[in-house]
PDB file of N, CA and C in Angstrom:
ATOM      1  N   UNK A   1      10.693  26.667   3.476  1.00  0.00           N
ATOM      2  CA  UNK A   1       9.443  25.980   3.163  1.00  0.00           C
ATOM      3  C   UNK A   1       9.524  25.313   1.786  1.00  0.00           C
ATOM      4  N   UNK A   2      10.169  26.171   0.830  1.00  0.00           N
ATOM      5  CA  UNK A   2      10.308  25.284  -0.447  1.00  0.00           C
ATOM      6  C   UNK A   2      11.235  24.043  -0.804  1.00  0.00           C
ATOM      7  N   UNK A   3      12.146  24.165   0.427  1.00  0.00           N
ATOM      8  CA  UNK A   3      13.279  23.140   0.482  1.00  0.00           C
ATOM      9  C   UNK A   3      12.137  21.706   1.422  1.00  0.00           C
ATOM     10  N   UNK A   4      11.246  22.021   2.138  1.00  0.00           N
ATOM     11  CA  UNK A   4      10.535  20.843   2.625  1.00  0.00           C
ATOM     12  C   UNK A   4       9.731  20.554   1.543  1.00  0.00           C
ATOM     13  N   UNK A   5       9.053  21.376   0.902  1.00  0.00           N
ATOM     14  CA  UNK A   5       8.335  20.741  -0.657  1.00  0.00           C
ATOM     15  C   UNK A   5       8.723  20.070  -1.600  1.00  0.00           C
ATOM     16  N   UNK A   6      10.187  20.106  -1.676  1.00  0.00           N
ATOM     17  CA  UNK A   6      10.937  19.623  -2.674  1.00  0.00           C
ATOM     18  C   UNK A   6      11.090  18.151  -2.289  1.00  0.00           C
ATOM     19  N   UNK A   7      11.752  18.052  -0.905  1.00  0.00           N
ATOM     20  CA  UNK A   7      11.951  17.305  -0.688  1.00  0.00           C
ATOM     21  C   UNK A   7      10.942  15.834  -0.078  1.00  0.00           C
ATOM     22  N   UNK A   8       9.788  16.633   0.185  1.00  0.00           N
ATOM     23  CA  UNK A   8       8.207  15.687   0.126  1.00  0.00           C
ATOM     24  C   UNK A   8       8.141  14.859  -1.333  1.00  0.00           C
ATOM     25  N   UNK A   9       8.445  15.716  -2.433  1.00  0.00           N
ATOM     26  CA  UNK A   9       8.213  15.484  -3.572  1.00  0.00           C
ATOM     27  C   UNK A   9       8.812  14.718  -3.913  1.00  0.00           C
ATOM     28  N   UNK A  10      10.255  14.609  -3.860  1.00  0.00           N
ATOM     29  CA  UNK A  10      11.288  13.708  -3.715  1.00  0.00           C
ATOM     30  C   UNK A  10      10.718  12.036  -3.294  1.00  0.00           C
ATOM     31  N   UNK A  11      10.747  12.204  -1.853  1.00  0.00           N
ATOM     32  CA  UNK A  11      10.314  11.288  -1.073  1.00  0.00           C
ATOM     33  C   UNK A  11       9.438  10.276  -1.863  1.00  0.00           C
ATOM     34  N   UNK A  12       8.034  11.089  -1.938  1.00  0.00           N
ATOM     35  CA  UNK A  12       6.849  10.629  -2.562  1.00  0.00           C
ATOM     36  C   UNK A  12       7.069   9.794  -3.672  1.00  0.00           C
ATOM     37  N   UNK A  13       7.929  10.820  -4.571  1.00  0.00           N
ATOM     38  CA  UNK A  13       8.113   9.471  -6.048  1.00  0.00           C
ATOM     39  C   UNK A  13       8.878   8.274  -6.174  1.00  0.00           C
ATOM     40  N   UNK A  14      10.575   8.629  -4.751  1.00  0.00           N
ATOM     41  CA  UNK A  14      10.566   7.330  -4.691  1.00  0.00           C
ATOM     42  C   UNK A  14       9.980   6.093  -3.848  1.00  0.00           C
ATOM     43  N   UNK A  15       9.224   6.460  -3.225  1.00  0.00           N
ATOM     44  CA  UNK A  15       8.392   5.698  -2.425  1.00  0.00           C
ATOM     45  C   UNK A  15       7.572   5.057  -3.547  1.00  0.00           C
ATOM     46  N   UNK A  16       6.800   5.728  -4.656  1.00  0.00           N
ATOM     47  CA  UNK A  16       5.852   4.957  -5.483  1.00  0.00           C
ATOM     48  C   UNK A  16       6.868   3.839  -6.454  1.00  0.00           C
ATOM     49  N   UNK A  17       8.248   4.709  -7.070  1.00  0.00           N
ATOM     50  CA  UNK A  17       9.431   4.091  -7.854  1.00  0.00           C
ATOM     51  C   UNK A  17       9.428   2.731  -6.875  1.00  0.00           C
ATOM     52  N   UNK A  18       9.723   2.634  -5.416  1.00  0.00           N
ATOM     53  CA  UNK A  18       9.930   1.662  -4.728  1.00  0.00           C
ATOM     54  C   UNK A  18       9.232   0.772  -4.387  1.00  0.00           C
ATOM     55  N   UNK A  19       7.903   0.980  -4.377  1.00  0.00           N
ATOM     56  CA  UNK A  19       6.640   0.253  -4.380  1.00  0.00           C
ATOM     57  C   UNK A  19       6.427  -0.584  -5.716  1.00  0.00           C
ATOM     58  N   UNK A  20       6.600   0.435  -6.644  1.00  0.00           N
ATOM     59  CA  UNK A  20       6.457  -0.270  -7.959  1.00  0.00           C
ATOM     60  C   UNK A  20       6.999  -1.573  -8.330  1.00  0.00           C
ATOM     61  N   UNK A  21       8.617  -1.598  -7.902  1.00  0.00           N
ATOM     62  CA  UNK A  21       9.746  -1.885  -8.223  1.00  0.00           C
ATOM     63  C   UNK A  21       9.914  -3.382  -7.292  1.00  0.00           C
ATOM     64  N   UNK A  22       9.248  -3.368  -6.186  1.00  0.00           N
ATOM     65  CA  UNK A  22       9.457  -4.233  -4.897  1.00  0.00           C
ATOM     66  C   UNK A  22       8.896  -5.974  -4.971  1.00  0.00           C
ATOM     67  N   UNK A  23       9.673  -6.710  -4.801  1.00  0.00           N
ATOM     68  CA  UNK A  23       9.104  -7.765  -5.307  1.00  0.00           C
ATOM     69  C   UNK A  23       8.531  -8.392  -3.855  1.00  0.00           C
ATOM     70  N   UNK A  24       8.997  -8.077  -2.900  1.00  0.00           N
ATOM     71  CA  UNK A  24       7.978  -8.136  -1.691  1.00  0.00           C
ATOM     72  C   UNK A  24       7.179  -7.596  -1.871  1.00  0.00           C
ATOM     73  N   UNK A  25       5.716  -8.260  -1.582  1.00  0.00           N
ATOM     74  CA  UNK A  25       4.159  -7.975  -1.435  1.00  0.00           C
ATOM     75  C   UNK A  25       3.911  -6.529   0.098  1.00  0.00           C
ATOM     76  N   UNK A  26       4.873  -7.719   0.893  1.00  0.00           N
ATOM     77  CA  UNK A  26       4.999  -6.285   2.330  1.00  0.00           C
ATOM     78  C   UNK A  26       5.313  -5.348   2.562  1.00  0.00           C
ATOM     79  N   UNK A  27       7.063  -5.210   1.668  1.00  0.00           N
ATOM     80  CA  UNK A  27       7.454  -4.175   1.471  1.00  0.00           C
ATOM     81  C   UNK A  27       7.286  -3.300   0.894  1.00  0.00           C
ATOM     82  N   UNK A  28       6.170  -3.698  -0.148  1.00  0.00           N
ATOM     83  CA  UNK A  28       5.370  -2.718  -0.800  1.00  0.00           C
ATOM     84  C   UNK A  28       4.338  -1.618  -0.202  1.00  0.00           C
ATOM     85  N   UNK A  29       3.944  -2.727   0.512  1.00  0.00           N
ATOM     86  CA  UNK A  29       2.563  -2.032   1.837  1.00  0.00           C
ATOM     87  C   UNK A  29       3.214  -1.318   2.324  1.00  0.00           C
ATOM     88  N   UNK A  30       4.497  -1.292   2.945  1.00  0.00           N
ATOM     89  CA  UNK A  30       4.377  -0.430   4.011  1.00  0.00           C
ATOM     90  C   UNK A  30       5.405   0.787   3.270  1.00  0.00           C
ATOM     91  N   UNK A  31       5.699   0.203   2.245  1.00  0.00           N
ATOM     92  CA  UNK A  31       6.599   1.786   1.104  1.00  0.00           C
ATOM     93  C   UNK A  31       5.060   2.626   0.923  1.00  0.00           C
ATOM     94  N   UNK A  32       3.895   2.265   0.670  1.00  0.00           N
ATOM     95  CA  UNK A  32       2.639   2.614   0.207  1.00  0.00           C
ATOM     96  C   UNK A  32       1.970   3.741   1.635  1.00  0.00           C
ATOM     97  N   UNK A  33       2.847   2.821   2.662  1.00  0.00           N
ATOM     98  CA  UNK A  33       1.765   3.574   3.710  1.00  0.00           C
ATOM     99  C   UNK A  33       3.103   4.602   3.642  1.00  0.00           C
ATOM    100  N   UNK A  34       3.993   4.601   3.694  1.00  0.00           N
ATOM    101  CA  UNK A  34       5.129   5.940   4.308  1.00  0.00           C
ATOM    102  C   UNK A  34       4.670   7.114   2.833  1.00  0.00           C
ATOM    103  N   UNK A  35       4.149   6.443   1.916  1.00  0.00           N
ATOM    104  CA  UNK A  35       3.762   7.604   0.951  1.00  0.00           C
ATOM    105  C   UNK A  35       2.773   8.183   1.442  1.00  0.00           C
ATOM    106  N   UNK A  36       1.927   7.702   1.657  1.00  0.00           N
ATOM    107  CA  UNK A  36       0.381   7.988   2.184  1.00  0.00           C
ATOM    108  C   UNK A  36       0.464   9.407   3.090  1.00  0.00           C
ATOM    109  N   UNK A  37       1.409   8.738   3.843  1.00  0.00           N
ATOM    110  CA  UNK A  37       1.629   9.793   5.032  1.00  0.00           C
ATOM    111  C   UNK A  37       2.582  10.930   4.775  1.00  0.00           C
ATOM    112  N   UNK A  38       3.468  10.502   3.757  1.00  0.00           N
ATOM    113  CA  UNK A  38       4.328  12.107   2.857  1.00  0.00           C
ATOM    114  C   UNK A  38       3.097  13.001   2.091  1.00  0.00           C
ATOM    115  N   UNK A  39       2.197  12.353   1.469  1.00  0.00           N
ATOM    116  CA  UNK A  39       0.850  12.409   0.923  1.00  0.00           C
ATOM    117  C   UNK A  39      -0.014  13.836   2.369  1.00  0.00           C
ATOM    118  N   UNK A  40      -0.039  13.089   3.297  1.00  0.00           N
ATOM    119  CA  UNK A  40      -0.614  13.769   4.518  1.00  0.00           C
ATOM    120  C   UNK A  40       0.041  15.098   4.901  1.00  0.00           C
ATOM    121  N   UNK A  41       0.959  14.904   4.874  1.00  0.00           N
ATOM    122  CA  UNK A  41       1.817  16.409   5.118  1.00  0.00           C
ATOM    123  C   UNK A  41       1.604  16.977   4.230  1.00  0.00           C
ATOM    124  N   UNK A  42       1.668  16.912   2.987  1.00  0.00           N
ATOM    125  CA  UNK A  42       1.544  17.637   2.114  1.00  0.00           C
ATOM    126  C   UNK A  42       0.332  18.721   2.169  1.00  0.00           C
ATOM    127  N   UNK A  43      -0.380  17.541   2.645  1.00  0.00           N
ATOM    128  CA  UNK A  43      -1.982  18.631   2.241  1.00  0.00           C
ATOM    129  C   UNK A  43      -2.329  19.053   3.499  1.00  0.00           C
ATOM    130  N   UNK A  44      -1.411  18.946   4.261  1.00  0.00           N
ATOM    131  CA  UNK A  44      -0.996  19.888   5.742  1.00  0.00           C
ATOM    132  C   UNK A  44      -0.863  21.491   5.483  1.00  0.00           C
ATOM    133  N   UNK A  45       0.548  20.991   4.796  1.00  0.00           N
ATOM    134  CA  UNK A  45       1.032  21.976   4.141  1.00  0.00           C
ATOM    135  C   UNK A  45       0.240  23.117   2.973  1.00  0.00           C
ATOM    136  N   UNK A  46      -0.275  22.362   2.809  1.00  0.00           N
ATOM    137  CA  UNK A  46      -1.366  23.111   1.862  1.00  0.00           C
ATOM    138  C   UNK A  46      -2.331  23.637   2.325  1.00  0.00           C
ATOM    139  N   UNK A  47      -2.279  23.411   3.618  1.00  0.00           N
ATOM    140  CA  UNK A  47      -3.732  24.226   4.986  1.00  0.00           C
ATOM    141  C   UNK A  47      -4.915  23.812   4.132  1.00  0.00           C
ATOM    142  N   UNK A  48      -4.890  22.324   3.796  1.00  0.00           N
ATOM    143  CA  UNK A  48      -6.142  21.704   3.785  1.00  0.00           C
ATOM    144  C   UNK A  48      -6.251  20.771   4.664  1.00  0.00           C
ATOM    145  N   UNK A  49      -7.126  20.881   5.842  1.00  0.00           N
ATOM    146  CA  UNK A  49      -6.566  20.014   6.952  1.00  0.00           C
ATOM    147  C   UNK A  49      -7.870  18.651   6.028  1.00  0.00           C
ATOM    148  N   UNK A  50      -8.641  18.592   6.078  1.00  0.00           N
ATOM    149  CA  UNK A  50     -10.024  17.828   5.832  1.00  0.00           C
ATOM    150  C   UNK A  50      -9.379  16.967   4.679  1.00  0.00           C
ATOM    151  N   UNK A  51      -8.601  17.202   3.942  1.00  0.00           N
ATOM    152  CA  UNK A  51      -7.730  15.954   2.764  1.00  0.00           C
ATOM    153  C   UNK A  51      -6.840  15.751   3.349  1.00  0.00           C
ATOM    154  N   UNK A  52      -6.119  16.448   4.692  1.00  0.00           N
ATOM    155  CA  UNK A  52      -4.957  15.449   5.269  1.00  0.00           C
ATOM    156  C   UNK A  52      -5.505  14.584   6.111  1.00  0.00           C
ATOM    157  N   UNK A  53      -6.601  14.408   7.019  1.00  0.00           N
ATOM    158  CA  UNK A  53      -7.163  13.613   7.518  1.00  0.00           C
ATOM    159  C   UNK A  53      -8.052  12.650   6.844  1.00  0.00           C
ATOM    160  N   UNK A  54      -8.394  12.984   5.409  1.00  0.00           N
ATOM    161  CA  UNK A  54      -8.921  11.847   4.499  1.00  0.00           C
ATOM    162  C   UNK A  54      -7.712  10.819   4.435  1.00  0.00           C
ATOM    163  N   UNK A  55      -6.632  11.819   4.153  1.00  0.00           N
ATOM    164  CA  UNK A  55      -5.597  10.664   3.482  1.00  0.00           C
ATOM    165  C   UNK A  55      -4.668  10.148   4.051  1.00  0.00           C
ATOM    166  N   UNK A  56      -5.309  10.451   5.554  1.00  0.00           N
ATOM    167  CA  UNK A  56      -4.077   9.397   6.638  1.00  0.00           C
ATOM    168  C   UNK A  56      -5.268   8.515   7.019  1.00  0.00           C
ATOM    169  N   UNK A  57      -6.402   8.519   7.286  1.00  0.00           N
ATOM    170  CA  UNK A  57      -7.765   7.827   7.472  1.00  0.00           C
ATOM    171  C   UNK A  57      -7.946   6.470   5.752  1.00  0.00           C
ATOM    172  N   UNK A  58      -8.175   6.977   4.848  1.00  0.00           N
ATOM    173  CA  UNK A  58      -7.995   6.008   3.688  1.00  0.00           C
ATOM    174  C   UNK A  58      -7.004   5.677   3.249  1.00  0.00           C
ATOM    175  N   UNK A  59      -6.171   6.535   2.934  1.00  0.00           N
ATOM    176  CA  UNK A  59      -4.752   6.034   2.016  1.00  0.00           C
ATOM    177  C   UNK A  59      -3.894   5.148   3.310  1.00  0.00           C
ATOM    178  N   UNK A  60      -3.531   5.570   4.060  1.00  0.00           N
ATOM    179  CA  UNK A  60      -2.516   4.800   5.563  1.00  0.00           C
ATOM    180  C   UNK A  60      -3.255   4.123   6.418  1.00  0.00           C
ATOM    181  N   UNK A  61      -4.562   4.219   6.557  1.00  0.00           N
ATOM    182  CA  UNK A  61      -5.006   3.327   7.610  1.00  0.00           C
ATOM    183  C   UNK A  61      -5.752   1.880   6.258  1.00  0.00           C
ATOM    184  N   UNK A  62      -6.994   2.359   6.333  1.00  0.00           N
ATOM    185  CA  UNK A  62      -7.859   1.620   5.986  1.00  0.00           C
ATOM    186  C   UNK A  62      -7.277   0.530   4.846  1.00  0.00           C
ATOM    187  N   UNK A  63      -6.984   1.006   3.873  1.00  0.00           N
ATOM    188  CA  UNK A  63      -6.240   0.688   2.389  1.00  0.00           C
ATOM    189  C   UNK A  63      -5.079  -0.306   2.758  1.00  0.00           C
ATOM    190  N   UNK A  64      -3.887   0.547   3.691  1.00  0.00           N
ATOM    191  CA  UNK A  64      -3.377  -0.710   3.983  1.00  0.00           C
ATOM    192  C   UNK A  64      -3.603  -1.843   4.703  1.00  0.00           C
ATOM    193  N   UNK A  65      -4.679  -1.388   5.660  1.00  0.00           N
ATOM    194  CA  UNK A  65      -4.931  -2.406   6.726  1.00  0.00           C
ATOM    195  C   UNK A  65      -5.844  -3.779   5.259  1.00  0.00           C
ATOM    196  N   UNK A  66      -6.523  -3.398   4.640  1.00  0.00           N
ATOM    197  CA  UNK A  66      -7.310  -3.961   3.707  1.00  0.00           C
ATOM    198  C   UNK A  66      -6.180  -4.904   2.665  1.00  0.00           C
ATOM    199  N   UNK A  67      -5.405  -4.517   2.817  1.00  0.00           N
ATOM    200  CA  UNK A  67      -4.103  -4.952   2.069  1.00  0.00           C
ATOM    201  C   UNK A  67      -3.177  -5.864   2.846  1.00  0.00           C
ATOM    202  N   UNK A  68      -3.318  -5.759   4.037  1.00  0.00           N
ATOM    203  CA  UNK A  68      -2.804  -6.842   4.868  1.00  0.00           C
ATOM    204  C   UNK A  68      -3.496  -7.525   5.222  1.00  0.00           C
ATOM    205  N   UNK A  69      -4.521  -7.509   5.181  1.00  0.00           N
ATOM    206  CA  UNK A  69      -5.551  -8.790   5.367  1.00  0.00           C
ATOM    207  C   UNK A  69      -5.602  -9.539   3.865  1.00  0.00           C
ATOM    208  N   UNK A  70      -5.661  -8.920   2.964  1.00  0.00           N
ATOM    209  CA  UNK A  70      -5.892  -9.930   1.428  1.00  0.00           C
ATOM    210  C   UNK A  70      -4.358 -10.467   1.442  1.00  0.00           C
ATOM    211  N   UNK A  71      -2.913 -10.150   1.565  1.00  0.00           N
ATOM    212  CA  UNK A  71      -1.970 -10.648   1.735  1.00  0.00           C
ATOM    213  C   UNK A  71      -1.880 -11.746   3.035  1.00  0.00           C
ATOM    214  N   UNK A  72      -2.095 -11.703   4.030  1.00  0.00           N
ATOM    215  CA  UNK A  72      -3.039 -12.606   4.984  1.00  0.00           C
ATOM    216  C   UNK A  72      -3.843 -14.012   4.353  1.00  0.00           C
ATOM    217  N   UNK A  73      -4.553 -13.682   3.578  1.00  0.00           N
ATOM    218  CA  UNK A  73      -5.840 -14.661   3.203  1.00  0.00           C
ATOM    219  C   UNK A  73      -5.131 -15.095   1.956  1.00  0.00           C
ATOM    220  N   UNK A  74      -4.083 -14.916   1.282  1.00  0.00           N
ATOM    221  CA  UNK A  74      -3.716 -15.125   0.281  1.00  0.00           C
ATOM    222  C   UNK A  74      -2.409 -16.098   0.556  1.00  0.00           C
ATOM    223  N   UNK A  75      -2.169 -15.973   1.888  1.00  0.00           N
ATOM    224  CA  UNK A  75      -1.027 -16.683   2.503  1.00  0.00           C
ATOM    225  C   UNK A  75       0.693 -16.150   1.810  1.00  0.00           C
ATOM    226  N   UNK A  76       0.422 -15.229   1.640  1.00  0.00           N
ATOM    227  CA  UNK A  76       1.772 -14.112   1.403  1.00  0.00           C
ATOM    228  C   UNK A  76       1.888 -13.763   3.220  1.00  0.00           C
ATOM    229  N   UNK A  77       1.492 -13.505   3.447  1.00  0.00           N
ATOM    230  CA  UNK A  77       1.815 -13.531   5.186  1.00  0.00           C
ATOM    231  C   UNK A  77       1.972 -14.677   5.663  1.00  0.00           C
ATOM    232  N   UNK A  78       3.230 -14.923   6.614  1.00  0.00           N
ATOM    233  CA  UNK A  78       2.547 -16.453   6.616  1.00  0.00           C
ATOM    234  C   UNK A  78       3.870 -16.712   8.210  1.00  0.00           C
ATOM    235  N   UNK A  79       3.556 -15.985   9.564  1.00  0.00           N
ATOM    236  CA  UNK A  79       4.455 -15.877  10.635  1.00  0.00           C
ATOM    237  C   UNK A  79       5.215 -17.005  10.218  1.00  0.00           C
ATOM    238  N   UNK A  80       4.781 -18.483  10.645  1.00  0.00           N
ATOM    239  CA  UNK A  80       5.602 -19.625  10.912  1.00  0.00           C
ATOM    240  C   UNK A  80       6.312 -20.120   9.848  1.00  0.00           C
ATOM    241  N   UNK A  81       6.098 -19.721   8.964  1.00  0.00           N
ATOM    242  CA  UNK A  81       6.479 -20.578   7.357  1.00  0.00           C
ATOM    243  C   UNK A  81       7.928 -19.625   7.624  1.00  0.00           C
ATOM    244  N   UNK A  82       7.644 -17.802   7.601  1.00  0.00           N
ATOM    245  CA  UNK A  82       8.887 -16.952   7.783  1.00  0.00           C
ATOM    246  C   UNK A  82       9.739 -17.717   8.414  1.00  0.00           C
ATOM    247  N   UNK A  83       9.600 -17.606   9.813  1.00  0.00           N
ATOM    248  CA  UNK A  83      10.144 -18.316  11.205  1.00  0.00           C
ATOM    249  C   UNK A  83      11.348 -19.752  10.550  1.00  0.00           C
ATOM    250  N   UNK A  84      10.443 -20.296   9.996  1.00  0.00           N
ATOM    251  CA  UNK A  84      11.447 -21.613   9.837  1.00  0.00           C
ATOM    252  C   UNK A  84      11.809 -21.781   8.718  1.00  0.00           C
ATOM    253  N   UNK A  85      11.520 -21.824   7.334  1.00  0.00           N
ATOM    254  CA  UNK A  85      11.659 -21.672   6.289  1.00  0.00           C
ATOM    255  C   UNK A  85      12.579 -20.413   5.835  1.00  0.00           C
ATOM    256  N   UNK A  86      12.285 -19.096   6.094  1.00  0.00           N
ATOM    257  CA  UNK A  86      13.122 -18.076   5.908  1.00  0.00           C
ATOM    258  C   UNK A  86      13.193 -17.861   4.145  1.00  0.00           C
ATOM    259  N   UNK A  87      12.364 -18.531   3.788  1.00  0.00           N
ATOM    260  CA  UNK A  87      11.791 -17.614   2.012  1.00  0.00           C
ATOM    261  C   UNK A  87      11.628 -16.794   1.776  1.00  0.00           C
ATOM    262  N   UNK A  88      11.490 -16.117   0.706  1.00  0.00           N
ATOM    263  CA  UNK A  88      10.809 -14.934   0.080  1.00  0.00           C
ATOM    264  C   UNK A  88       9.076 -15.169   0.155  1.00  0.00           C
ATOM    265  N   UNK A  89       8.673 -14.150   0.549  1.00  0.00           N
ATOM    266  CA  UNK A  89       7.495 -13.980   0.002  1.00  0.00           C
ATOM    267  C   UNK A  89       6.723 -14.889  -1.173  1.00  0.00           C
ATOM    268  N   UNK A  90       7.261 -14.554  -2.612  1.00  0.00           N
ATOM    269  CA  UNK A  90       6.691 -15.468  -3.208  1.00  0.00           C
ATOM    270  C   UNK A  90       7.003 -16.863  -3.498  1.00  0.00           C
ATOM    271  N   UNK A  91       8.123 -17.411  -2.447  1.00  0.00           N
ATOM    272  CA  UNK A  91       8.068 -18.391  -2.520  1.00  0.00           C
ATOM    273  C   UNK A  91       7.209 -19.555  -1.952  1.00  0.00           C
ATOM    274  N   UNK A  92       6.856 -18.675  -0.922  1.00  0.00           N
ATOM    275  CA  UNK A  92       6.257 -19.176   0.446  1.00  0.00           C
ATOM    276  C   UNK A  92       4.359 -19.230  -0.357  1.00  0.00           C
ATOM    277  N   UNK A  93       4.404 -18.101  -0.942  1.00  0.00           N
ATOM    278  CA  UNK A  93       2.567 -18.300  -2.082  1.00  0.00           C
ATOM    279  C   UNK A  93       2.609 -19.009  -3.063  1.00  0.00           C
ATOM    280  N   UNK A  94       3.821 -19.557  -4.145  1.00  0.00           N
ATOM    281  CA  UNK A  94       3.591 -20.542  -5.007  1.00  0.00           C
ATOM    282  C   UNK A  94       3.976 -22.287  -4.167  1.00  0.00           C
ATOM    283  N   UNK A  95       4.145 -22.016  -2.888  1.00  0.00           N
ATOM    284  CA  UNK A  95       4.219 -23.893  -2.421  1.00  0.00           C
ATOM    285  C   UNK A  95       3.167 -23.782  -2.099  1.00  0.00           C
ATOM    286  N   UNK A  96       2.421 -22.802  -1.108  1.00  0.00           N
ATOM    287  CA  UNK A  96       1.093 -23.420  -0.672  1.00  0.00           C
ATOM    288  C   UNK A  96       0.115 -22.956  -1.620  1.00  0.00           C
ATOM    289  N   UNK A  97       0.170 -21.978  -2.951  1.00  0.00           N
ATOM    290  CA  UNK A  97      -1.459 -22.482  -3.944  1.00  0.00           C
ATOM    291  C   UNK A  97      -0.344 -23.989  -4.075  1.00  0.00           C
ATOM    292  N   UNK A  98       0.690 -24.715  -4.307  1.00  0.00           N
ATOM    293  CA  UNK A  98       1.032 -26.262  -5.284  1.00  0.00           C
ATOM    294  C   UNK A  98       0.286 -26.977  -4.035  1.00  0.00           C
ATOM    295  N   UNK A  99      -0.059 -26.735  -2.334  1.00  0.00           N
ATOM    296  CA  UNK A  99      -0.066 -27.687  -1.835  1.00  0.00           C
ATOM    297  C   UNK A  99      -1.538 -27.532  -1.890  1.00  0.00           C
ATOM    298  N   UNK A 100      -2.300 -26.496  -2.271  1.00  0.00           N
ATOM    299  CA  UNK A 100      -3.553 -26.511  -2.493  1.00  0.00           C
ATOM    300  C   UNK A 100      -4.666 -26.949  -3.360  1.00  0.00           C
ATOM    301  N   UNK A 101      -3.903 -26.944  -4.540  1.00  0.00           N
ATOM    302  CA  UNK A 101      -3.859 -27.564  -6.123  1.00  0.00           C
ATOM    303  C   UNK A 101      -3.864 -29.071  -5.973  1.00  0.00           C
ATOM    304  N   UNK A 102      -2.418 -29.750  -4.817  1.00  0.00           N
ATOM    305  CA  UNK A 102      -2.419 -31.100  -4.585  1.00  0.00           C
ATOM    306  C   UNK A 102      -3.859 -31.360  -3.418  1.00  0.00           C
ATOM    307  N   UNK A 103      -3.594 -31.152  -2.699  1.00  0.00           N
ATOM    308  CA  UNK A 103      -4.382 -31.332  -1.314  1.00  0.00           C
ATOM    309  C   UNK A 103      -5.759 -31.241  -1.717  1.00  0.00           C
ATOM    310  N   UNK A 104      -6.768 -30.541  -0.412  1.00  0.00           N
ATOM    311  CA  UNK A 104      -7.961 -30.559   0.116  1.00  0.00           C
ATOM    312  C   UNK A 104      -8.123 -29.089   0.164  1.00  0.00           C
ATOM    313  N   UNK A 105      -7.062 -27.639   0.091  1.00  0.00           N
ATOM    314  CA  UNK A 105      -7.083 -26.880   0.367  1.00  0.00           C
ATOM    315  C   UNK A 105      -6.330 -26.038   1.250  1.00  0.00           C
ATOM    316  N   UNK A 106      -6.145 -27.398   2.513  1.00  0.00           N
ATOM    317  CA  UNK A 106      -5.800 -26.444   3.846  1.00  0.00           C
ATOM    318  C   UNK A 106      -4.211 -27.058   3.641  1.00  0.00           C
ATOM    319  N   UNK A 107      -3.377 -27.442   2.767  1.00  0.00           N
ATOM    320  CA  UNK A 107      -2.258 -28.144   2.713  1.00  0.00           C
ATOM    321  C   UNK A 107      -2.142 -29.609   3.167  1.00  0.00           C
ATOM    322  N   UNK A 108      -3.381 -30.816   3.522  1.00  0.00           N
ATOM    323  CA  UNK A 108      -2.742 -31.453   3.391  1.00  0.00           C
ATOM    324  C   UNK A 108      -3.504 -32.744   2.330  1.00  0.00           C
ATOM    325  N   UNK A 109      -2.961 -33.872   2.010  1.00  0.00           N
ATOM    326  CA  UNK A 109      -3.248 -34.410   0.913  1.00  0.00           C
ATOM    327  C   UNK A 109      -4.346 -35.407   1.207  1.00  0.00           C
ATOM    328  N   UNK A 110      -4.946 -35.885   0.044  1.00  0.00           N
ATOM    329  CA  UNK A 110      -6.413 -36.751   0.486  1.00  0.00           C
ATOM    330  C   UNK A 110      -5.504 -37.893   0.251  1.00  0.00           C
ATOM    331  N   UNK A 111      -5.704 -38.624   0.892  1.00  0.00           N
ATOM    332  CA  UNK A 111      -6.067 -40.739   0.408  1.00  0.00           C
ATOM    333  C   UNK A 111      -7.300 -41.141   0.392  1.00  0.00           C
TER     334      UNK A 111
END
């Protein structure tokens, strides 16, 4: 049992080290949710069931889902741009705020 504690513990910090560290916006989310859920066992483990179901309910569901929608609306998500383009992340959010800055908003330009 103390060798699974250790190794939760383990897990957990580099998951936050990796989150921290991640210059993907996504790969962050979903390093965030695999903590969440090392997070959940834990307080399994701790025979607190009512904070492991808080913190797979807020920390892994809600939080990230809330986090993929503002990455979404922020156009850091972006299927087709991936698809054909094949950028990074932030490359793909500093052309479209430049085409937004130029344009109307939605990327394309006024005459």
């Amino acid at each position: 049992m103390q060798a699974l504690n250790i190794i939760l513990l383990i897990f957990i910090l580099g998951c936050a080290l990796a989150a921290a560290l991640s210059k993907n916006l996504l790969q962050a989310i979903v390093i965030f949710m695999g903590q969440s859920t090392a997070m959940c066992v834990i307080w399994i483990l701790l025979e607190s069931p009512d904070l492991a179901i808080t913190e797979a309910a807020v920390g892994a569901g809600i939080t990230s889902l809330l986090l993929f929608v503002t990455l979404k609306k922020i156009h850091a998500i972006d299927v087709s741009n991936e698809r054909e383009e094949g950028a990074p992340v932030s490359t793909r959010t500093e052309k479209s705020l430049i085409n937004q800055e130029e344009g109307n908003g939605d990327g394309t330009h006024q005459k």
